[in-house]
Protein backbone atom coordinates (compact mmCIF):
# COMPACT_ATOMS: atom_id res chain seq x y z
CA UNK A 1 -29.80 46.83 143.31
CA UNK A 2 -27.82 44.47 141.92
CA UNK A 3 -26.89 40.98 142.35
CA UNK A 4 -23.38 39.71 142.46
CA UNK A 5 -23.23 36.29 140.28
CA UNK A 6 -19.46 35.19 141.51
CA UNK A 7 -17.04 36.54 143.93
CA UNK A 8 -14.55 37.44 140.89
CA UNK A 9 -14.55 40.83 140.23
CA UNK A 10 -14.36 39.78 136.73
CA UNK A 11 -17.77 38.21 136.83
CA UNK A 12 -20.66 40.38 135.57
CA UNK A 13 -23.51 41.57 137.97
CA UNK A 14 -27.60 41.80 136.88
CA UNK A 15 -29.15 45.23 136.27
CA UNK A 16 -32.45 44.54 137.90
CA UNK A 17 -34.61 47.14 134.93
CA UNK A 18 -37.21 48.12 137.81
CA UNK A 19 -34.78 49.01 140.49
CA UNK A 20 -32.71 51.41 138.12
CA UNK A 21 -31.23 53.78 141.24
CA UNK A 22 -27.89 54.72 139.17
CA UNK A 23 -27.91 57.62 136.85
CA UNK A 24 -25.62 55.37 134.07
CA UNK A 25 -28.93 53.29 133.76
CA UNK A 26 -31.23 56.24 132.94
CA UNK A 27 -31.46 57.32 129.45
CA UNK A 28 -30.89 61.08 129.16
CA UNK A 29 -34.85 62.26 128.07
CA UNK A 30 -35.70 59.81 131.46
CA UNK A 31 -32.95 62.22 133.44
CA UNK A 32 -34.27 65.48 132.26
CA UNK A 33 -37.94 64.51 133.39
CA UNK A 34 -37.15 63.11 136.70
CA UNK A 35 -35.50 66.22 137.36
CA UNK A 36 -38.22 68.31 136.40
CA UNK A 37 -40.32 66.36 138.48
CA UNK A 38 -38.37 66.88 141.06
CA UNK A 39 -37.93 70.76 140.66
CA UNK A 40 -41.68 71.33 141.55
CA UNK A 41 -42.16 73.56 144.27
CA UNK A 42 -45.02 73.85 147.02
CA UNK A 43 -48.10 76.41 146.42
CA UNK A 44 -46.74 77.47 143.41
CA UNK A 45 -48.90 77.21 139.52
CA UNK A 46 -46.48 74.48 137.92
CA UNK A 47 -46.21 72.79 134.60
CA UNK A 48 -45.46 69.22 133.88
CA UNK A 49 -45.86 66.99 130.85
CA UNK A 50 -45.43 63.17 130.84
CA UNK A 51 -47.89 59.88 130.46
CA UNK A 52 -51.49 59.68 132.21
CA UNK A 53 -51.57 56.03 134.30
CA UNK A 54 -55.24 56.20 136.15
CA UNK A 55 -55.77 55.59 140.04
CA UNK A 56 -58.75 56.37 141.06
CA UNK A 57 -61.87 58.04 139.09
CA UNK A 58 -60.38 61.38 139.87
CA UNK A 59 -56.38 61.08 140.53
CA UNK A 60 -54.16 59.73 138.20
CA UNK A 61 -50.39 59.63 138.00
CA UNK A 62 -48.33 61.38 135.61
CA UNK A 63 -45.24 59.34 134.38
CA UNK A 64 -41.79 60.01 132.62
CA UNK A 65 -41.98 56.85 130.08
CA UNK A 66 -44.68 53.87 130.27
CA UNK A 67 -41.99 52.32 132.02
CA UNK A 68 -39.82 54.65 134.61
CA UNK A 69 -40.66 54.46 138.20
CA UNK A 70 -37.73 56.79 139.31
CA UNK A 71 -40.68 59.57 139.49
CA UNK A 72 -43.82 60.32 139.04
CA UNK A 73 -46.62 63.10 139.90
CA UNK A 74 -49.91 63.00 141.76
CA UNK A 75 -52.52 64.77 139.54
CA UNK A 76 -55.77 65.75 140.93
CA UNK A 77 -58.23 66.41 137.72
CA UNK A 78 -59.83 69.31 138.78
CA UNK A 79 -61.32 69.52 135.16
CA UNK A 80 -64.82 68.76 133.40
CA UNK A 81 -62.75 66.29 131.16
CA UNK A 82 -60.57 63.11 131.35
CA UNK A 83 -57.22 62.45 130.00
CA UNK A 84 -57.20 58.71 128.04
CA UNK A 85 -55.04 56.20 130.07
CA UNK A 86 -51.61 56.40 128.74
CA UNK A 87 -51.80 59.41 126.94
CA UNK A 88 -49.16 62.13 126.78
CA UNK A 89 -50.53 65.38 128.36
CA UNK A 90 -49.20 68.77 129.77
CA UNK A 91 -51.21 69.77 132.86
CA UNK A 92 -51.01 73.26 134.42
CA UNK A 93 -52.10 73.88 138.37
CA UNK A 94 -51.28 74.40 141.86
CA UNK A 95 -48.49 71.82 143.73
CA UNK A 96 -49.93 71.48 147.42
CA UNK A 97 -49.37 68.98 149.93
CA UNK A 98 -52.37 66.62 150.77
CA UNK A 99 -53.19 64.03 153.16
CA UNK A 100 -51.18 65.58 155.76
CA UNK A 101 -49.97 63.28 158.92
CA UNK A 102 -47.76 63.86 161.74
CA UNK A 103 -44.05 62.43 161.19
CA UNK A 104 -43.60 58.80 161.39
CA UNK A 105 -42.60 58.13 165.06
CA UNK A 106 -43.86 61.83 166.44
CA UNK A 107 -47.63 61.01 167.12
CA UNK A 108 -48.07 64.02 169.25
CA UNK A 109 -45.08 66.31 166.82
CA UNK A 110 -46.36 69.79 165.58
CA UNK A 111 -44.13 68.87 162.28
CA UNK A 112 -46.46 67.26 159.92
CA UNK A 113 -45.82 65.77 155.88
CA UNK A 114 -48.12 64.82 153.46
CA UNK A 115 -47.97 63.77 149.63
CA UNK A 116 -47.19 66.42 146.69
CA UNK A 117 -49.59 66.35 144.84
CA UNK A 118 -51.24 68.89 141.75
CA UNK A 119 -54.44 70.18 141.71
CA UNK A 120 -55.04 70.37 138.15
CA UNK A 121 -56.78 73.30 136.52
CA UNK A 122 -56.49 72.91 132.76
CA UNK A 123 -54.57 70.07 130.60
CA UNK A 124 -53.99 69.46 127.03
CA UNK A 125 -52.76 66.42 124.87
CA UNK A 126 -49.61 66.73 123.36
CA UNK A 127 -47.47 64.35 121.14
CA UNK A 128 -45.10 62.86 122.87
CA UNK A 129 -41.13 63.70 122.52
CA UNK A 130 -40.08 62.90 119.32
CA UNK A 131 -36.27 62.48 119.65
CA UNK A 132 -35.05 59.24 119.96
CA UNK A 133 -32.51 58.73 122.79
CA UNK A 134 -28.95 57.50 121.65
CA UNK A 135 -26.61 54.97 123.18
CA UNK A 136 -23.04 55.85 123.84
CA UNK A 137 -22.42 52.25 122.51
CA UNK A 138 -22.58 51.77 118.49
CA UNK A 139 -24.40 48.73 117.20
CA UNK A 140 -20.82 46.64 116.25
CA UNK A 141 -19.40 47.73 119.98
CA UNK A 142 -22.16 46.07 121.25
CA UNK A 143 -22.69 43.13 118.61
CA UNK A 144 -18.60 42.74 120.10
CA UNK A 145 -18.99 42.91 123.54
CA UNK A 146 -22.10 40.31 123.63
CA UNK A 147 -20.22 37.56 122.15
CA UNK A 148 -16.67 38.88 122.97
CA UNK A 149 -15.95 35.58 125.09
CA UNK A 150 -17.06 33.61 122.49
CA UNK A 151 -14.19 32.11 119.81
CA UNK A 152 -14.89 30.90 116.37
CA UNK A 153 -18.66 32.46 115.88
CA UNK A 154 -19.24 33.19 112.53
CA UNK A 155 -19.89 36.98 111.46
CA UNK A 156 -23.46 36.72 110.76
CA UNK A 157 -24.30 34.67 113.77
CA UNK A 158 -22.93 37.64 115.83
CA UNK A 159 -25.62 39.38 114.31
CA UNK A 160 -28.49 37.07 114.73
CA UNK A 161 -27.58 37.23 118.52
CA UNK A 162 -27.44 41.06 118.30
CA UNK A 163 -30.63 41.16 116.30
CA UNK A 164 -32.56 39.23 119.30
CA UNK A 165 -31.83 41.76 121.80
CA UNK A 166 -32.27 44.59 119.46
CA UNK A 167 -35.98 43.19 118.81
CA UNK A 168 -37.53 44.25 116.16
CA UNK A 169 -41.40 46.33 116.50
CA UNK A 170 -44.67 44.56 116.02
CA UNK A 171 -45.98 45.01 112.43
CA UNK A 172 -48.44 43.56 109.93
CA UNK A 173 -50.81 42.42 113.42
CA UNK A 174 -48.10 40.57 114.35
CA UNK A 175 -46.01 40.61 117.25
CA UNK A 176 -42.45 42.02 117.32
CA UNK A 177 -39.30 40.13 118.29
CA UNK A 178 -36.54 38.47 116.77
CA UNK A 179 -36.87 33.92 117.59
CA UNK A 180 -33.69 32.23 116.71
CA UNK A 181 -33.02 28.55 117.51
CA UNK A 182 -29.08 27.53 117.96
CA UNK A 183 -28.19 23.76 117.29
CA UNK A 184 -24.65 22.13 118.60
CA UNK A 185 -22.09 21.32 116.14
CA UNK A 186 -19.57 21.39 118.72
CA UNK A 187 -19.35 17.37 119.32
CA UNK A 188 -15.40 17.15 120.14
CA UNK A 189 -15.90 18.89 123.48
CA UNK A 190 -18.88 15.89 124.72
CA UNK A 191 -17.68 16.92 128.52
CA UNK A 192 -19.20 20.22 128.39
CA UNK A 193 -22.26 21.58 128.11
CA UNK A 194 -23.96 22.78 125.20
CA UNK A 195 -22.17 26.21 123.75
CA UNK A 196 -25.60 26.99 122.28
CA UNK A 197 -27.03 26.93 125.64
CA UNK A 198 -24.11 29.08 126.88
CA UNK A 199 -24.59 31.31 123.91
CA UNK A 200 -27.96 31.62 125.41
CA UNK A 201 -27.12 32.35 129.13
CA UNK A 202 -24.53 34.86 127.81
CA UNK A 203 -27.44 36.68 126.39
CA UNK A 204 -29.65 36.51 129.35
CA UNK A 205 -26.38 38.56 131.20
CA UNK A 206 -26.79 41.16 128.54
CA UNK A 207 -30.82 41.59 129.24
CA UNK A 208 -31.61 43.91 132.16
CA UNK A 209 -33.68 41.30 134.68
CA UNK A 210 -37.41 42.03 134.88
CA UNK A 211 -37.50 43.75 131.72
CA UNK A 212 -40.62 42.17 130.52
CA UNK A 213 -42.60 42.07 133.88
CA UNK A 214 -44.91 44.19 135.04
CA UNK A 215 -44.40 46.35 137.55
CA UNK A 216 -47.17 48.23 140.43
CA UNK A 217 -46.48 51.01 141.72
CA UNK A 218 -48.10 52.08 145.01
CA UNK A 219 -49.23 55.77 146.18
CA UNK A 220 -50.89 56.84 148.74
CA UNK A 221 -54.07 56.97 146.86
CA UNK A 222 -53.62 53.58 144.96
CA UNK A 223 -52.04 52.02 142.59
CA UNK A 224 -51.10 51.23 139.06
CA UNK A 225 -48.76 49.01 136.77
CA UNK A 226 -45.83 50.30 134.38
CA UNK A 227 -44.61 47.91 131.41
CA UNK A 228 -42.16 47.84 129.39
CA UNK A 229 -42.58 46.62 125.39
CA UNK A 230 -39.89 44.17 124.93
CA UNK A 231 -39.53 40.69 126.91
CA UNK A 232 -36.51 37.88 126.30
CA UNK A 233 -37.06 34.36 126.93
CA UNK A 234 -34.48 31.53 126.70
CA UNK A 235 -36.02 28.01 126.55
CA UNK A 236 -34.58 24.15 125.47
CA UNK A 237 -35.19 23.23 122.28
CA UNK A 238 -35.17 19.44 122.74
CA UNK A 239 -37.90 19.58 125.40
CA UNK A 240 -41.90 19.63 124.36
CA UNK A 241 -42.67 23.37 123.43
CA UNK A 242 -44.93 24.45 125.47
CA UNK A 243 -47.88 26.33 124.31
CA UNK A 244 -46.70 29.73 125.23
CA UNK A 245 -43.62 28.90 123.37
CA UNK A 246 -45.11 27.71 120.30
CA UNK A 247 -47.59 30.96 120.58
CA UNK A 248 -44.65 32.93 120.63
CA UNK A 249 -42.62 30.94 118.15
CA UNK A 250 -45.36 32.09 116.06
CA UNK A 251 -45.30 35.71 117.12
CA UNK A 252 -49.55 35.17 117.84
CA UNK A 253 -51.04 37.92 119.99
CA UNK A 254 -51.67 36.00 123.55
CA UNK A 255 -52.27 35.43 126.93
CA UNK A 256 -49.35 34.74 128.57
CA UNK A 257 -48.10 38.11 127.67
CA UNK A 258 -50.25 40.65 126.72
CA UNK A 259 -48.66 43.46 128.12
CA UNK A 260 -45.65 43.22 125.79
CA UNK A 261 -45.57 44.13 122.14
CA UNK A 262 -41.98 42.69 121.63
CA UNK A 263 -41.14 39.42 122.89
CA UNK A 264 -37.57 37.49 121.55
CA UNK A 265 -36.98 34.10 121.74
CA UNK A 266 -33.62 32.26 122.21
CA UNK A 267 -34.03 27.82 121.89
CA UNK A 268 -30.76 26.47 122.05
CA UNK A 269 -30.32 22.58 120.89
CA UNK A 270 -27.79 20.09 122.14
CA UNK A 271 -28.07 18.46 118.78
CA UNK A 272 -26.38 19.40 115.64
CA UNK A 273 -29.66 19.44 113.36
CA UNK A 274 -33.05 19.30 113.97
CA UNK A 275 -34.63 15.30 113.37
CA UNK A 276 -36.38 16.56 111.00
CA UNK A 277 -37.11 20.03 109.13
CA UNK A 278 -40.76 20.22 109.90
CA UNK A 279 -39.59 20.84 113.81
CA UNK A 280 -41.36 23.29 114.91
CA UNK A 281 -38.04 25.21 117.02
CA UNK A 282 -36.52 25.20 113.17
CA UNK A 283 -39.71 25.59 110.90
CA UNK A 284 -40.85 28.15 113.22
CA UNK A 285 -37.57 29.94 114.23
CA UNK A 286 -37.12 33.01 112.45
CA UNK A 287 -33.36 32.20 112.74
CA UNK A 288 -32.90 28.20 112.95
CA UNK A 289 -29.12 27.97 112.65
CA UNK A 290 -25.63 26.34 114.02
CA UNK A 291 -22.78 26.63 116.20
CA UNK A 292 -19.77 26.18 114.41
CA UNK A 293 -17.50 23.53 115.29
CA UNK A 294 -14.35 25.58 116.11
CA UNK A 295 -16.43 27.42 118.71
CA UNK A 296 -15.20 27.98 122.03
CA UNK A 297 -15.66 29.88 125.07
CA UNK A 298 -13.35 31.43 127.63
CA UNK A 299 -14.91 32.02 130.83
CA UNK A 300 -11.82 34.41 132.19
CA UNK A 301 -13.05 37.13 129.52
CA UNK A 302 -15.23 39.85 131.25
CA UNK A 303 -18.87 39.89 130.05
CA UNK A 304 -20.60 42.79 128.10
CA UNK A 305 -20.97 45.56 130.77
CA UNK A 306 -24.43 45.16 131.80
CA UNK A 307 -24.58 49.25 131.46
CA UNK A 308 -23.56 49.55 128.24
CA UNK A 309 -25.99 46.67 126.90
CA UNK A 310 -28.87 48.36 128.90
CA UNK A 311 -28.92 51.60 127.24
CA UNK A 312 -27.83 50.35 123.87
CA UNK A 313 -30.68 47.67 123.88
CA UNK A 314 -33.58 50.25 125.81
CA UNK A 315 -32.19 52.99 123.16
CA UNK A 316 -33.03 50.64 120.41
CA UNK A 317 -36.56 49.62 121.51
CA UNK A 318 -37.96 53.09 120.57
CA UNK A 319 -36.91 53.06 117.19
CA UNK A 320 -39.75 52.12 115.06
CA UNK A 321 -38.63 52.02 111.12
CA UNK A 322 -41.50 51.35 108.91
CA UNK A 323 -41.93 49.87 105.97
CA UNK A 324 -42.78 51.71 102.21
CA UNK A 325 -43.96 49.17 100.08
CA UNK A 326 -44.44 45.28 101.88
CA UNK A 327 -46.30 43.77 99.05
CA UNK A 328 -43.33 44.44 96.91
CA UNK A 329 -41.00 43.43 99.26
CA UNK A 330 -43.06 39.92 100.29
CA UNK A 331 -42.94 39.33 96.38
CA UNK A 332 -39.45 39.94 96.03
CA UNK A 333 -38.66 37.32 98.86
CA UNK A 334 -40.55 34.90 97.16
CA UNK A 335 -39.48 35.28 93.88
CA UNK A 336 -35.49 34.42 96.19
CA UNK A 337 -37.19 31.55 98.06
CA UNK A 338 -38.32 30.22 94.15
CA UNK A 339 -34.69 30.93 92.86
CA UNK A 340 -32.94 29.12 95.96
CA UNK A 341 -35.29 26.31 95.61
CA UNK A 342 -34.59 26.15 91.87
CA UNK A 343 -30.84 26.66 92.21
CA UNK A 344 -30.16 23.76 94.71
CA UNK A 345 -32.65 21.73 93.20
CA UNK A 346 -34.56 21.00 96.33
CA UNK A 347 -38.31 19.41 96.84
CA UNK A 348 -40.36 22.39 95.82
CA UNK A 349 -42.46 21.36 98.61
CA UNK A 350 -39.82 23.26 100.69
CA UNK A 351 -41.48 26.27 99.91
CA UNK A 352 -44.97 24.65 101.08
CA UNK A 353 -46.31 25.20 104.98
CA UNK A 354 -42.95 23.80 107.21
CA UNK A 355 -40.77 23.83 103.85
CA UNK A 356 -37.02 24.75 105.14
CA UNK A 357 -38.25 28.09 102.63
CA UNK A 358 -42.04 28.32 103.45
CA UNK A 359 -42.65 31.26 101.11
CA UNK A 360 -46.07 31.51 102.87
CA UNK A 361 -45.93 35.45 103.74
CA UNK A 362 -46.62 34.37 107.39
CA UNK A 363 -43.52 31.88 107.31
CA UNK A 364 -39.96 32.96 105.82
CA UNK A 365 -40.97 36.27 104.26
CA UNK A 366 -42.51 37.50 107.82
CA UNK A 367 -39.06 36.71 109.16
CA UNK A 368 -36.80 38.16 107.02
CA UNK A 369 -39.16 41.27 107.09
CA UNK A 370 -38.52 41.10 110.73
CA UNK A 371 -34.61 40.79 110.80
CA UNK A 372 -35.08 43.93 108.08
CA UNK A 373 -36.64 45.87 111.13
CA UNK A 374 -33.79 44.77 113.30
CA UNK A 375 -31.19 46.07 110.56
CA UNK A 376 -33.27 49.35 110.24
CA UNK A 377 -32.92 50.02 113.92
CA UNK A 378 -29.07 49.13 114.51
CA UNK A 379 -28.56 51.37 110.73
CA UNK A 380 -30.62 54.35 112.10
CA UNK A 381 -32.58 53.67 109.09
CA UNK A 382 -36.64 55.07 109.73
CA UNK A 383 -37.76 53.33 106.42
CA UNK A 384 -37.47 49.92 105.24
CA UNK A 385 -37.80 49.78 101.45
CA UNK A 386 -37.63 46.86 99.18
CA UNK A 387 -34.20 47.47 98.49
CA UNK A 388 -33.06 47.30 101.76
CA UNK A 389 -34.86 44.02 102.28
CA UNK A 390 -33.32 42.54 99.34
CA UNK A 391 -30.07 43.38 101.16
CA UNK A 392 -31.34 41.90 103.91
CA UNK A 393 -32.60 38.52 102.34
CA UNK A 394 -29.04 38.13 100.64
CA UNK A 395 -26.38 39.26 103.63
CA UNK A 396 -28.27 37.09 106.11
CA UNK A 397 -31.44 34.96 105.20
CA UNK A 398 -29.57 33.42 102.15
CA UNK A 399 -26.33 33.32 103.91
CA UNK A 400 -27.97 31.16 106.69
CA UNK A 401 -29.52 29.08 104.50
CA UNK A 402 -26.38 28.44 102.87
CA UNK A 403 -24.48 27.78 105.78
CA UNK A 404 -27.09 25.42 107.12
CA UNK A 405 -27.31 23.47 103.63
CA UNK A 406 -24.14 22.04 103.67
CA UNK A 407 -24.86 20.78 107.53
CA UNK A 408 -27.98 19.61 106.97
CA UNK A 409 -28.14 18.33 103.48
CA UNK A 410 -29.56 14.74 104.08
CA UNK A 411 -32.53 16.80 105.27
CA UNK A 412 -33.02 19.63 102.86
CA UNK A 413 -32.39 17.17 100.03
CA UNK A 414 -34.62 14.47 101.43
CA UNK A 415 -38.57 15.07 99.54
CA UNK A 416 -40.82 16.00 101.77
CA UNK A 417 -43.40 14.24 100.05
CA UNK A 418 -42.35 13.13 96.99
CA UNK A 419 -41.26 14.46 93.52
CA UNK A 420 -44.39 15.27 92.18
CA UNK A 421 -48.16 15.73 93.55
CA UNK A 422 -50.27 12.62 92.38
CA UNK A 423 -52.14 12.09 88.96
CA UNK A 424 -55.54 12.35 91.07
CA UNK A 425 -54.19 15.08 92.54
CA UNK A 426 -53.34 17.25 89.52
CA UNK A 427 -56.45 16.51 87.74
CA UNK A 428 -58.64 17.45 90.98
CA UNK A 429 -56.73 20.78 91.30
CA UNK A 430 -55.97 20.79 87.59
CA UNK A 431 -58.66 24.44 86.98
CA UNK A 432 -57.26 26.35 89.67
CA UNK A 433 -53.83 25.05 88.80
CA UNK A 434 -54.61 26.30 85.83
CA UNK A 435 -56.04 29.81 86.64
CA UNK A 436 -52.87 30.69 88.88
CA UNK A 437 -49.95 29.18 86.06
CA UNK A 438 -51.86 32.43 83.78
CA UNK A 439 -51.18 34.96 86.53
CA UNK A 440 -47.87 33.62 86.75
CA UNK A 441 -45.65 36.72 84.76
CA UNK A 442 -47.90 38.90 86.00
CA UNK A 443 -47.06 41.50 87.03
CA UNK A 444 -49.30 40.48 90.30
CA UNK A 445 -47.65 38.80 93.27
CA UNK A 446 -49.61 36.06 92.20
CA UNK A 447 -53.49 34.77 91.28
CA UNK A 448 -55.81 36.46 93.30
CA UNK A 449 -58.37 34.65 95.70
CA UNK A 450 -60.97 36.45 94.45
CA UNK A 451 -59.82 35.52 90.60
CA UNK A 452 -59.76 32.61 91.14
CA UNK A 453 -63.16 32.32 92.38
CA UNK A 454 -64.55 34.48 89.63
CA UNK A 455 -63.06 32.14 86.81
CA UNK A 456 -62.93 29.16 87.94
CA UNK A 457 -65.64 26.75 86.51
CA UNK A 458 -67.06 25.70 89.96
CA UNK A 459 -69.62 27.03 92.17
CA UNK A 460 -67.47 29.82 94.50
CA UNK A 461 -68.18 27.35 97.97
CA UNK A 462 -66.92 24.08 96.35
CA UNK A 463 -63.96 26.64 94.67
CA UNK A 464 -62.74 28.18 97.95
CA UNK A 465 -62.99 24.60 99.34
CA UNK A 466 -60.44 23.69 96.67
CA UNK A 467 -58.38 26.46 97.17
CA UNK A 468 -57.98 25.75 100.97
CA UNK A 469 -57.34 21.87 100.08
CA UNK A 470 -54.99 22.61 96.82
CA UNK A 471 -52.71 24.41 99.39
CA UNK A 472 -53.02 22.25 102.47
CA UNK A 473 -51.16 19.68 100.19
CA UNK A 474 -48.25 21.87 99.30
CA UNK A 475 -49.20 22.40 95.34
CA UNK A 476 -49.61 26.17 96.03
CA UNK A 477 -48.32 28.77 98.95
CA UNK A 478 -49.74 32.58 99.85
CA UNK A 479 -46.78 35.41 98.87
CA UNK A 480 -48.80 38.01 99.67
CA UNK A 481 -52.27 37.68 101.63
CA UNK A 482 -54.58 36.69 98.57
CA UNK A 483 -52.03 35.93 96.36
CA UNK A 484 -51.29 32.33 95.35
CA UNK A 485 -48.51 30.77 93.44
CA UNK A 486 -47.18 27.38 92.58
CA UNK A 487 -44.66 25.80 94.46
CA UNK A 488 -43.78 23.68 91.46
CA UNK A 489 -43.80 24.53 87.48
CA UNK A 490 -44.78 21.02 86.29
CA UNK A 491 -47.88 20.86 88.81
């Protein structure tokens, strides 16, 4: 089960997540239906609850979790109707042994086995188990132990490592998952490797391997696959993205993993700032920040125990906060992204498509709502409201940007595209510039598509047309789905 990386006994070992043999590794709701399962007995009327995976147009197997292959039950559906694949059921019927087969090696024994399986009489949906298992580890033990051999890491960084693992769950039709790029500002070790690329392999140890494959299980009546939500990838920032990466950079629904609703990201960067903002690892990164300079790593510390991370992380994953009021929140993290602009006196283009502060809700605000849903989960909190967002936005995304702003300030005080959009530009835009400056103290997240349309002095093809130009050129940026604003007051 698991693989030894070094001789040292101080060196960590790999929980492999679909060979989980060792009772440590099973959450306790797993434990107490594997022993059910296992509790069954022979010609007896039994009762058994658990997910319906389908093998053949009249068996299907009945699992703990979507994802535990410790156990599972044989169901014959003796029934006129048919549970939905991966639905939560509680079947009632009769446990018999079928396909029966002399023992292996005793062709001519009289002592025969066969499979367990249940003829099912009568089943019914049920919701599945509320409770939400807990982790013997609390969220700053484990935020610790992951970057305990690490020296020098700033607080919040700790965090933004912890928040990766801890994931956050796919909202708003996009994909969950927590992308953070690390750059290097470690230059006065140049004989050793990149620490953000160690930060990275120190966070692969904490990952159970195989957690975001999929898995077949085989029966003697067929098989089926088991999959677990969340997936981690580590990649090299100063390669070509690929296009899975980008994809997931952009947390896009796709094909390269469509079995997995969470997916993080971890780019790590020998270079101590991107060449440019617009890259896509740091205009697309959720998280695009820097190892300190005093950083340093001592290899003789013992890794996080790769128990302890397990349950902590798998406990996490089925925690699913929600959010009570996202249009308030989005315009709330604009109305920052505006100030911070403002207040370091940055090209408002910034806040345009690839701006360090994109306030397009798809860019910055979709992040920060995302590293909300990663607070929510290590806080026990079930709802994310805009006041916990606003926490959110000030204890890490301004933070970052902060930190970042004194590295990088040749680049986030460079214009992106100059000071101020062209006379032809302005007077070509000038009506629906006009339309959306009125909305502006509103009490609206912004000017409405459709208001836009409906005032504007054009015919509503040539105005949409506009619309779609006017903010391809950075004048104007989406808060809210709909909404527009003005990235700059003197537009």
């Amino acid at each position: 089960m698991f693989e030894e990386r070094k001789s040292n006994t101080a060196q960590p070992f790999t929980i492999e997540f679909w060979k989980r043999d060792v009772g440590a590794t099973w959450l306790s709701f797993e434990r107490k239906r594997i022993i059910e399962y296992s509790l069954i007995r022979l010609n007896e009327r039994v009762s058994a609850s658990g997910y319906v995976k389908w093998i053949t147009s009249s068996v299907f197997a009945l699992v703990p979790t979507l994802f535990s292959n410790q156990a599972y039950l044989l169901c014959v559906n003796c029934t006129d109707k048919l549970p939905s694949e991966n639905s939560y059921v509680a079947v009632s019927g009769i446990a018999k042994l079928k396909r029966m087969r002399p023992q292996p090696g005793s062709p001519n024994s009289t002592i025969f086995e066969g499979n367990k399986i249940i003829d099912v009489s009568d089943w019914v949906n049920e919701k599945p188990p509320g409770e939400v298992p807990k982790s013997y580890l609390s969220y700053d033990d484990f935020k610790n132990d992951l970057t305990r051999r690490f020296e020098g890491l700033e607080p919040q960084i700790k965090d933004f490592l912890a928040f990766t693992a801890v994931s956050s769950p796919p909202f708003y039709e996009n994909k969950g998952g927590i992308n953070l790029t690390m750059y290097d500002s470690t230059k006065d070790q140049p004989h050793r490797s990149s620490l953000s690329r160690a930060i990275s392999q120190e966070m692969k140890l904490a990952i159970p391997e195989g957690i975001g494959s999929t898995h077949t299980m085989s029966t003697c009546y067929g098989s089926f696959d088991l999959g677990y939500k969340y997936a981690f990838l580590s990649e090299n920032a100063d390669k070509p993205l690929s296009e899975q990466i980008e994809t997931l950079l952009g947390h896009r629904k796709s094909r390269f993993m469509p079995d997995c609703t969470e997916t993080s990201l971890s780019l790590f960067s020998a270079k101590n700032k991107p060449v440019t903002i617009k890259d896509l690892p740091c205009s697309l990164s959720d998280i695009p920040t820097v190892v300190p300079e005093k950083t340093s790593i001592f290899r003789k510390k013992r890794s996080i125990d790769p128990f302890d991370s397990f349950n902590f992380i798998v406990s996490s994953h089925f925690k699913t906060p929600v959010f009570e009021d996202m249009q308030t929140s989005l315009t709330q993290i604009a109305n920052n992204l505006e100030k911070l602009a403002s207040d370091y006196d940055m090209d408002p283009m910034h806040l345009a498509e690839y701006g360090f502060l994109d306030a397009n809700y798809g860019a910055r605000p979709m992040s920060v709502l995302r590293e909300s849903l990663s607070f929510a989960r290590t806080q026990e909190k079930e709802i994310v409201n805009p006041q916990l967002v606003l926490k959110v936005f000030d204890a890490f995304f301004k933070w970052n940007f902060e930190y970042v702003y004194d590295l990088w300030d040749d680049l986030l005080n460079k214009p992106l595209v100059g000071k101020r959009p062209a006379a032809s530009l302005r007077i070509k835009y000038r009506e629906i510039i006009r339309i959306i400056r009125r909305y502006h103290s509103s009490h609206l997240p912004g000017a409405s598509r459709s208001d836009i349309i409906r005032e504007a002095m054009t015919n509503p093809l040539e105005t949409e047309q506009l619309i779609d130009e006017c903010s391809n050129s950075g004048i104007i940026y989406q808060p809210v789905a709909g909404f527009y604003r003005l990235t700059r007051d003197d537009a």
